[in-house]
C-alpha atoms as a PDB file:
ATOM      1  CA  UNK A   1     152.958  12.091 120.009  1.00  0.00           C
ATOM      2  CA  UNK A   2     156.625  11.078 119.776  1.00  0.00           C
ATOM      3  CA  UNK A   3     158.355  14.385 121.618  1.00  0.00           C
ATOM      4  CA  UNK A   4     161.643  15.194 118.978  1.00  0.00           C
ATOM      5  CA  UNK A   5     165.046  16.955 119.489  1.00  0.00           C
ATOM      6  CA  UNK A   6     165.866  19.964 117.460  1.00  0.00           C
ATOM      7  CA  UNK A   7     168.296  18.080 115.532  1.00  0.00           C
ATOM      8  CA  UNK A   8     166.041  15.238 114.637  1.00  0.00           C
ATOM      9  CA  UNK A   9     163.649  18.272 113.167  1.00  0.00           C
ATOM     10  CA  UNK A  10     166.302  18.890 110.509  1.00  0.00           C
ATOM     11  CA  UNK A  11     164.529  16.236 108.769  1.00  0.00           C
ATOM     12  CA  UNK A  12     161.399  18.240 108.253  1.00  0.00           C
ATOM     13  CA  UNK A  13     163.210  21.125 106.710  1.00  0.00           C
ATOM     14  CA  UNK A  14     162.036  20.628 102.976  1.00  0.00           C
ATOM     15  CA  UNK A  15     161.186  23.049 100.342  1.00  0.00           C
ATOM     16  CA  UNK A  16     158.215  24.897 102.046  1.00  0.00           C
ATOM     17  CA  UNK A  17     156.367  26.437  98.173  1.00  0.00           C
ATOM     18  CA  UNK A  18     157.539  23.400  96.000  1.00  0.00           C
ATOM     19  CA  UNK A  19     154.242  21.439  94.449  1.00  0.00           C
ATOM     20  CA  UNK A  20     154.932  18.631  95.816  1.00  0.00           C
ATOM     21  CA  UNK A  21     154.990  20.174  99.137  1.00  0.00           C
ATOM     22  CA  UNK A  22     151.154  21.120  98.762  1.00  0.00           C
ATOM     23  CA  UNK A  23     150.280  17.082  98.786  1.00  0.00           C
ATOM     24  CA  UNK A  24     148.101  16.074 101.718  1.00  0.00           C
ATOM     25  CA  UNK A  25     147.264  19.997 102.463  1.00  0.00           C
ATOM     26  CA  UNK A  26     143.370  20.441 102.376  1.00  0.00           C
ATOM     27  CA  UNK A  27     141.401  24.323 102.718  1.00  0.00           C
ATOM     28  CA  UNK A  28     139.901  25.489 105.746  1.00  0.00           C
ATOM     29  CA  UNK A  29     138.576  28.450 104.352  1.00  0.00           C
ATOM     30  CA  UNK A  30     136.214  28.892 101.483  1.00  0.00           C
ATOM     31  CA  UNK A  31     135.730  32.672 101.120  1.00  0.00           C
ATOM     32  CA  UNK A  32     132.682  32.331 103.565  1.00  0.00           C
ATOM     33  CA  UNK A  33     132.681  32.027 107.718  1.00  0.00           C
ATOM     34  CA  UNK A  34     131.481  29.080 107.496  1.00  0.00           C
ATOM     35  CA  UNK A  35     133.512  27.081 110.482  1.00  0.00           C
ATOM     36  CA  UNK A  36     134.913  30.042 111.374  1.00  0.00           C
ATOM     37  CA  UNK A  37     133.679  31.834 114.657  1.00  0.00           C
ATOM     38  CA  UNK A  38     134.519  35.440 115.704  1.00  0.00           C
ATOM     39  CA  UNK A  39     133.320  38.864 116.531  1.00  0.00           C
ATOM     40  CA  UNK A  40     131.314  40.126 113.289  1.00  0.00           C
ATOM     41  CA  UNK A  41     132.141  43.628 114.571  1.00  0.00           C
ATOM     42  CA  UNK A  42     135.926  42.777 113.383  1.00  0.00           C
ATOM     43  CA  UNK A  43     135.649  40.172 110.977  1.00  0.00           C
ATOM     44  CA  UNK A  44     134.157  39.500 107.861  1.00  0.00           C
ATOM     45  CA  UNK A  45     135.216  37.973 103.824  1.00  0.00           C
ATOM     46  CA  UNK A  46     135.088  39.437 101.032  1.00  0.00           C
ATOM     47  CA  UNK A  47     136.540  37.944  97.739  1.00  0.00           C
ATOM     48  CA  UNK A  48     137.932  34.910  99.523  1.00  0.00           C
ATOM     49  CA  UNK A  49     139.572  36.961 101.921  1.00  0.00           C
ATOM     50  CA  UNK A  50     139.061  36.866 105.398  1.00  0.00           C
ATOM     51  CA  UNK A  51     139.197  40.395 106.979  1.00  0.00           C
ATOM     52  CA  UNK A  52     139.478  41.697 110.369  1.00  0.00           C
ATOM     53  CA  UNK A  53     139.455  45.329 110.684  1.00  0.00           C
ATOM     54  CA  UNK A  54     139.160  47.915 113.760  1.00  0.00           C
ATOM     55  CA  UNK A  55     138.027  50.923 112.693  1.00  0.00           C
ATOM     56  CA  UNK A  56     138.039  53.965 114.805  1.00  0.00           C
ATOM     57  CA  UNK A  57     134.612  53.500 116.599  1.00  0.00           C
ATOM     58  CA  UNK A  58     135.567  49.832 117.397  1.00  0.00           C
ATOM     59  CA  UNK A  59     138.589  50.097 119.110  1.00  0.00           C
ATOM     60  CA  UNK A  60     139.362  46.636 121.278  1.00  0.00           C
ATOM     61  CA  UNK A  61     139.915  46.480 124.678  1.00  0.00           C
ATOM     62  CA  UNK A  62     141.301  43.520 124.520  1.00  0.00           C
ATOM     63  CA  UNK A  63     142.689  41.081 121.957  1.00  0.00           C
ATOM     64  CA  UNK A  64     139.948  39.370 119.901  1.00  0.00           C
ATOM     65  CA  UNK A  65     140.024  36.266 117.616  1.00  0.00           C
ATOM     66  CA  UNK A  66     138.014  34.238 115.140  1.00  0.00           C
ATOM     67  CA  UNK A  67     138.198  30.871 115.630  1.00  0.00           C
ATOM     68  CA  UNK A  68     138.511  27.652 113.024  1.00  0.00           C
ATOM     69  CA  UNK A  69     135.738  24.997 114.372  1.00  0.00           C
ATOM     70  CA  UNK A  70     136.649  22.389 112.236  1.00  0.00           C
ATOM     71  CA  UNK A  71     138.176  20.435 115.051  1.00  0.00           C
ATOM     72  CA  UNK A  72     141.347  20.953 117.240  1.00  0.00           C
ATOM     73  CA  UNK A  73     144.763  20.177 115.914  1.00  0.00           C
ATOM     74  CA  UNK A  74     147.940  18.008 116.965  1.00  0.00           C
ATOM     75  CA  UNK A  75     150.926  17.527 114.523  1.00  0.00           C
ATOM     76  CA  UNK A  76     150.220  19.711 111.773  1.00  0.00           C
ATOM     77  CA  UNK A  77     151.647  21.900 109.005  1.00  0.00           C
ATOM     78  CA  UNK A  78     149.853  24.966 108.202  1.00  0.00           C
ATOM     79  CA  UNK A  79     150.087  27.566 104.887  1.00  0.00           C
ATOM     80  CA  UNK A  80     148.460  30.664 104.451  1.00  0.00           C
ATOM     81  CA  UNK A  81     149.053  33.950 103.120  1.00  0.00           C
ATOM     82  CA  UNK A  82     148.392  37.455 104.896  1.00  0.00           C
ATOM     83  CA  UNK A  83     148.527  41.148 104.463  1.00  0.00           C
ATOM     84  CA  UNK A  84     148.713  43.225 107.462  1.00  0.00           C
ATOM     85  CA  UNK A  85     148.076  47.601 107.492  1.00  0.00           C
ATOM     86  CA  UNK A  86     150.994  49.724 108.537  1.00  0.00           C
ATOM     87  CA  UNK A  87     150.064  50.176 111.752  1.00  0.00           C
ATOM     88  CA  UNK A  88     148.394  46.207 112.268  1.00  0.00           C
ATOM     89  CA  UNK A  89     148.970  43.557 115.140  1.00  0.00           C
ATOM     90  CA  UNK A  90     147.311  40.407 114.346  1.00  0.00           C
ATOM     91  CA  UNK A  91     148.816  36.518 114.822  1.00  0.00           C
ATOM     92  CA  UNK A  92     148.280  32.849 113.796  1.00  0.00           C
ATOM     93  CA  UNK A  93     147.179  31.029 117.188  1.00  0.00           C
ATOM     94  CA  UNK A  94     147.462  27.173 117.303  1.00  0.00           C
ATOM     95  CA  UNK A  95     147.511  24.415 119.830  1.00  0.00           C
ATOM     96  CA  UNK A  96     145.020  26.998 121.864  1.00  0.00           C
ATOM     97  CA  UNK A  97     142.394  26.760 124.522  1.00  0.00           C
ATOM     98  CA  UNK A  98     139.802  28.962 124.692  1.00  0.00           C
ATOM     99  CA  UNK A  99     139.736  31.408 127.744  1.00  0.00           C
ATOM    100  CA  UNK A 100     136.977  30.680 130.322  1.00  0.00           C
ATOM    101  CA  UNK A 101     133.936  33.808 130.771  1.00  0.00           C
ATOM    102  CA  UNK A 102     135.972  35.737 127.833  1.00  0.00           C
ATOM    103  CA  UNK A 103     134.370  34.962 124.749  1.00  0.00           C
ATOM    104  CA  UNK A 104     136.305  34.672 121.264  1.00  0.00           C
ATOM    105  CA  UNK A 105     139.660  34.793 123.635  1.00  0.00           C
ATOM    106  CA  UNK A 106     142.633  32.388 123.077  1.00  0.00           C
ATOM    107  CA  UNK A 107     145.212  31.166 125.047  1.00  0.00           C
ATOM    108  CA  UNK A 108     148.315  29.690 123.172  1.00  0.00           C
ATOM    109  CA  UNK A 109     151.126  29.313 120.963  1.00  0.00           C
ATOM    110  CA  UNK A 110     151.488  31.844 118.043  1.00  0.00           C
ATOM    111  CA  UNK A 111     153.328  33.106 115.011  1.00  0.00           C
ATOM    112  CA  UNK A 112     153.105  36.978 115.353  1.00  0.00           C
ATOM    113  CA  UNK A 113     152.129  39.562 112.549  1.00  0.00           C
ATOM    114  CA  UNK A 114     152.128  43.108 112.947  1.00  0.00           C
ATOM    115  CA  UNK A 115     153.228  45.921 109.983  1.00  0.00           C
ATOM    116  CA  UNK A 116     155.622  48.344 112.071  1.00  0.00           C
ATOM    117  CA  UNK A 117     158.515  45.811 111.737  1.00  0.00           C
ATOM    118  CA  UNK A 118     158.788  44.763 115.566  1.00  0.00           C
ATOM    119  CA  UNK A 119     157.050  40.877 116.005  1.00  0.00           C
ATOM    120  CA  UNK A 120     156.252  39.104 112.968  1.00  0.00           C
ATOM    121  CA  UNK A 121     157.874  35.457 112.790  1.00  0.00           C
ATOM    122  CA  UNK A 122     158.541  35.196 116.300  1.00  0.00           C
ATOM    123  CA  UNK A 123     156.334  32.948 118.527  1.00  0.00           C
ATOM    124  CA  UNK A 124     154.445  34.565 121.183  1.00  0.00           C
ATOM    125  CA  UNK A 125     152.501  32.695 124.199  1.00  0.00           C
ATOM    126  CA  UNK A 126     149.076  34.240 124.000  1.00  0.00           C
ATOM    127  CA  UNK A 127     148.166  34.746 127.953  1.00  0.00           C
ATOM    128  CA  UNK A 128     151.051  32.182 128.715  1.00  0.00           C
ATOM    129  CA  UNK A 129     154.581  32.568 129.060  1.00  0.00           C
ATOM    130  CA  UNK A 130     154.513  35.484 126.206  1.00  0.00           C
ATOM    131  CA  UNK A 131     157.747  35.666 124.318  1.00  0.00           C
ATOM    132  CA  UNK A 132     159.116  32.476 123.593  1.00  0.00           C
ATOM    133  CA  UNK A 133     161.768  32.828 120.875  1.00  0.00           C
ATOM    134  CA  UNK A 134     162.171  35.838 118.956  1.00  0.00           C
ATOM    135  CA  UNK A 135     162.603  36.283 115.257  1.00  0.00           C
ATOM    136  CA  UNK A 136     165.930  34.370 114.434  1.00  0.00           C
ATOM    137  CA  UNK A 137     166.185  32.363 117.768  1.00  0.00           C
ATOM    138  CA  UNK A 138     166.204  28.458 117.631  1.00  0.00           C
ATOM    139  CA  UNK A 139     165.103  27.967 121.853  1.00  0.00           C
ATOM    140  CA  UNK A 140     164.465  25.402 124.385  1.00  0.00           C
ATOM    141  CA  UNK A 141     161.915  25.883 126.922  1.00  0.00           C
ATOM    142  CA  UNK A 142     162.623  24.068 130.350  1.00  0.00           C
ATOM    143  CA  UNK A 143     160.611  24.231 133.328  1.00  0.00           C
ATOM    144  CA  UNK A 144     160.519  27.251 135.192  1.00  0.00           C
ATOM    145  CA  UNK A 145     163.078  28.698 133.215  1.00  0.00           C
ATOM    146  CA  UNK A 146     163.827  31.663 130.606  1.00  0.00           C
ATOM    147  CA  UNK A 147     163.995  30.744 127.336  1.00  0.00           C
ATOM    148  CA  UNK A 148     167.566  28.911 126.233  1.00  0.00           C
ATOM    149  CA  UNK A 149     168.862  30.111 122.725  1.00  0.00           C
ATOM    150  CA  UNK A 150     170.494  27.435 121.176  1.00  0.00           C
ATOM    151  CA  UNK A 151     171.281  28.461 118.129  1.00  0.00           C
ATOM    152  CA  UNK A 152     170.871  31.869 115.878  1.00  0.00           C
ATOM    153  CA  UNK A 153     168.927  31.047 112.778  1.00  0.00           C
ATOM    154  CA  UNK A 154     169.514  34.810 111.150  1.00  0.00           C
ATOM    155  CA  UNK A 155     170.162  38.604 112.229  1.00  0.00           C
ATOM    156  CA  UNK A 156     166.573  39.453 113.743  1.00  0.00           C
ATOM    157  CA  UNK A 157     166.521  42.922 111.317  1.00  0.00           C
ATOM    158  CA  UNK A 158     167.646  40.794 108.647  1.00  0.00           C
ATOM    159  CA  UNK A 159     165.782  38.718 108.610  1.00  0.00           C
ATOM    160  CA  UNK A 160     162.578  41.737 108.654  1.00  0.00           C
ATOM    161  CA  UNK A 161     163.637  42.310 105.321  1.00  0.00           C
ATOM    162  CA  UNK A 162     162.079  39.062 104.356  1.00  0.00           C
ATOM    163  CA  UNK A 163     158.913  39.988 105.418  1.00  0.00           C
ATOM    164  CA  UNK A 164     157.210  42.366 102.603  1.00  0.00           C
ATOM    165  CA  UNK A 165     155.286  45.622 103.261  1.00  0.00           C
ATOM    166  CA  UNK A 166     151.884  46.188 101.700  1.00  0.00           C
ATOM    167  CA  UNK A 167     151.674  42.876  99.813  1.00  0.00           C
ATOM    168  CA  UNK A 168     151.197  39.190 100.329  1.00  0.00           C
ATOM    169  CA  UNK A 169     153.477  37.369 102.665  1.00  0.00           C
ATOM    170  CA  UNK A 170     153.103  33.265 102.814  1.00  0.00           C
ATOM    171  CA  UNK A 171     153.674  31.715 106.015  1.00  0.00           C
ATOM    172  CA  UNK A 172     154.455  27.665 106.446  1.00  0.00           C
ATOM    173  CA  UNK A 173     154.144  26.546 110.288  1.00  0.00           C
ATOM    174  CA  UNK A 174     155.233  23.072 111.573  1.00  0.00           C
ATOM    175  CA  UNK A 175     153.968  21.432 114.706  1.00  0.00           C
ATOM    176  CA  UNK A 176     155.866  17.658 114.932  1.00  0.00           C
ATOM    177  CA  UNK A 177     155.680  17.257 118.920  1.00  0.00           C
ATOM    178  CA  UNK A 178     157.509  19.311 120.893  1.00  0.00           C
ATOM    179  CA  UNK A 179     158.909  21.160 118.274  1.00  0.00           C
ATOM    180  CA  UNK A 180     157.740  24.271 116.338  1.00  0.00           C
ATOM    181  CA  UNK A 181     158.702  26.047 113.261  1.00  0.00           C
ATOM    182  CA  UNK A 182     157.520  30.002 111.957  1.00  0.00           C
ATOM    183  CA  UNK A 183     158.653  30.129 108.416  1.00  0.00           C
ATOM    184  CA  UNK A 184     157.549  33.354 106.607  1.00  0.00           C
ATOM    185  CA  UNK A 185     158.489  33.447 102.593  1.00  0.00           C
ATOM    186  CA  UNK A 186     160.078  30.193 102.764  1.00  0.00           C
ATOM    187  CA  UNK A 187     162.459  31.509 105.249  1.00  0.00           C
ATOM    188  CA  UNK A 188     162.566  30.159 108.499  1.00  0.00           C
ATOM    189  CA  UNK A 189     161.818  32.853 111.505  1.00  0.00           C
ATOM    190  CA  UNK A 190     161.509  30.981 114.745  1.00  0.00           C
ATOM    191  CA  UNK A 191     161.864  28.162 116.407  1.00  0.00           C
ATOM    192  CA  UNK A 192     160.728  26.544 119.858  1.00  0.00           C
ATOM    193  CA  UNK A 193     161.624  22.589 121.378  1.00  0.00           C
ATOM    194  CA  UNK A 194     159.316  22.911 124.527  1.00  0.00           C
ATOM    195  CA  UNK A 195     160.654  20.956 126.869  1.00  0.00           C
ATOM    196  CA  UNK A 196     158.112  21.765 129.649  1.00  0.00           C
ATOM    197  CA  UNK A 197     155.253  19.032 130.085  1.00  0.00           C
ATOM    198  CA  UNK A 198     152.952  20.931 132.151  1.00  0.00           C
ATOM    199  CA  UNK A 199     152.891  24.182 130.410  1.00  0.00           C
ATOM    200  CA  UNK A 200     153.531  22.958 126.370  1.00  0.00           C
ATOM    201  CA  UNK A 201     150.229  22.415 124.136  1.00  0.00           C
ATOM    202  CA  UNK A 202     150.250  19.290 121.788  1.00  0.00           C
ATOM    203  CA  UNK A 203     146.783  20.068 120.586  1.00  0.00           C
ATOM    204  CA  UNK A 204     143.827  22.652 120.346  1.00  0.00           C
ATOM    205  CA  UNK A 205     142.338  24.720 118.296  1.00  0.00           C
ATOM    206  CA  UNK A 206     143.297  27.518 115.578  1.00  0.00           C
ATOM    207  CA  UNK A 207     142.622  31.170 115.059  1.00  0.00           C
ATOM    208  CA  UNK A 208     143.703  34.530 113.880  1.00  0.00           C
ATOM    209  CA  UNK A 209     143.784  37.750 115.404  1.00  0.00           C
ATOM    210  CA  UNK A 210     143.038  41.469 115.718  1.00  0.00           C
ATOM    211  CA  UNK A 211     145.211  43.302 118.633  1.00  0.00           C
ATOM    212  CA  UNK A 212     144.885  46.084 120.507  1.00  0.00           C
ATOM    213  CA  UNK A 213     145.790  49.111 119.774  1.00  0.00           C
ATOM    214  CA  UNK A 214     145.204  51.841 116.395  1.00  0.00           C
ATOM    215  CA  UNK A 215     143.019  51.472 113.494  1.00  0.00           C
ATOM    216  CA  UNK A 216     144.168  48.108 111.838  1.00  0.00           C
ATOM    217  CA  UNK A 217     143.287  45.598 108.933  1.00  0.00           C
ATOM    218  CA  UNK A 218     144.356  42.060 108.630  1.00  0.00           C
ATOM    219  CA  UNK A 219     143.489  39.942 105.685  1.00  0.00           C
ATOM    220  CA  UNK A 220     143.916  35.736 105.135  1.00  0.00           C
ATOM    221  CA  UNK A 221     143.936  33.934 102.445  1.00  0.00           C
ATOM    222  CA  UNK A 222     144.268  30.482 100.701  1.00  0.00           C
ATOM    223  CA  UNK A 223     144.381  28.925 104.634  1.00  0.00           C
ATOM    224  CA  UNK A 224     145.266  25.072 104.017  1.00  0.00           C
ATOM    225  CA  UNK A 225     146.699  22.630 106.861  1.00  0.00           C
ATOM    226  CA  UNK A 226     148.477  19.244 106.546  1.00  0.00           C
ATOM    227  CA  UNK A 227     147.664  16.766 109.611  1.00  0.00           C
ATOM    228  CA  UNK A 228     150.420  14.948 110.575  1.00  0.00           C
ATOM    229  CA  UNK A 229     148.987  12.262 112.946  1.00  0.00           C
END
């Protein structure tokens, strides 16, 4: 995979919900589990939804995913649509390995969701380096070093506003190489050029989360990914 500067990424920047954009984008998801591996304590469909959901008696003591076995991906665009509870925590892992002796545990990039207005957009190291660039932060990640903002993409309450409450939000993410786009309602959140060769991912596999914490529900839709190799 050809690693990219932040500046050459500019070309990717297109109209994320145009028609045209949807050419090449194929469903991983149709309305039933099938290729789709997780706890059925938390997750389950129902009118081609995917649902996760801790409930009182099930609450997790530790992060839990269900996981896309369709293959493990490289360059890729992905589009989906959620809708996340008040009170939810959930996330879009990618580029993830699975963690050894902990089953339906990922380790991994990912574009955060949660419904109290804190995370969503930003992208999150699952059991990594953990935050990586916050919700309107363009960063570089260098070998043992902090994250380097190089450039504000929008103010980080701001740009909240973008994300809606109670409804359907769309989110568009782009992994070209190195570099790494959150876009949530054809707004771009986040962005990461990871410039560190032993810790960075350039492929693995895909899933979505239920977190830790209160009573939550998470629902997916319309999941469709673009492979750019």
């Amino acid at each position: 995979m050809k690693v990219l500067s932040i500046s050459t990424f500019a070309l990717f920047l297109l109209p994320v919900w145009s028609l045209a954009a949807e050419e090449g984008f194929e469903s991983i998801f149709d309305g039933t589990l099938k290729n789709w591996d997780g706890d059925p304590v938390y997750w389950k469909t129902e009118n081609n939804t995917l649902i996760g959901e801790v409930r009182p008696e099930t609450l997790l003591k530790r992060n839990t995913f269900i996981i896309w076995r369709g293959g493990e991906l490289g360059d890729f665009e992905l589009k989906l649509e959620y809708r996340v509870s008040a009170q939810g925590n959930s996330g879009i892992n990618y580029r993830s390995v699975e963690v050894p002796d902990m089953k339906w545990a990922l380790k991994g990039y990912q574009d955060d969701i949660d419904g109290n207005d804190q995370w969503s957009g930003q992208n999150y190291e699952e059991r990594g380096r953990t935050f990586l660039a916050y919700r309107g932060q363009s960063v570089v990640m260098k070998p043992a070093a902090k994250p380097e903002i190089v450039k504000i993409l929008g103010d980080r309450a701001e740009l909240q506003k973008k994300v809606l409450k109670d409804d359907w939000n769309h989110v568009h993410i782009i992994a070209k190489g190195n570099l790494i786009q959150h876009f949530t309602n054809g707004v771009l959140m986040s962005e990461v050029c990871d410039e560190d060769p032993e810790k960075r991912m350039m492929t693995g596999l895909l899933g979505v989360q239920v977190h830790v914490g209160p009573p939550m529900k998470i629902e997916y839709r319309n999941i469709r990914v673009k492979r750019l190799e």
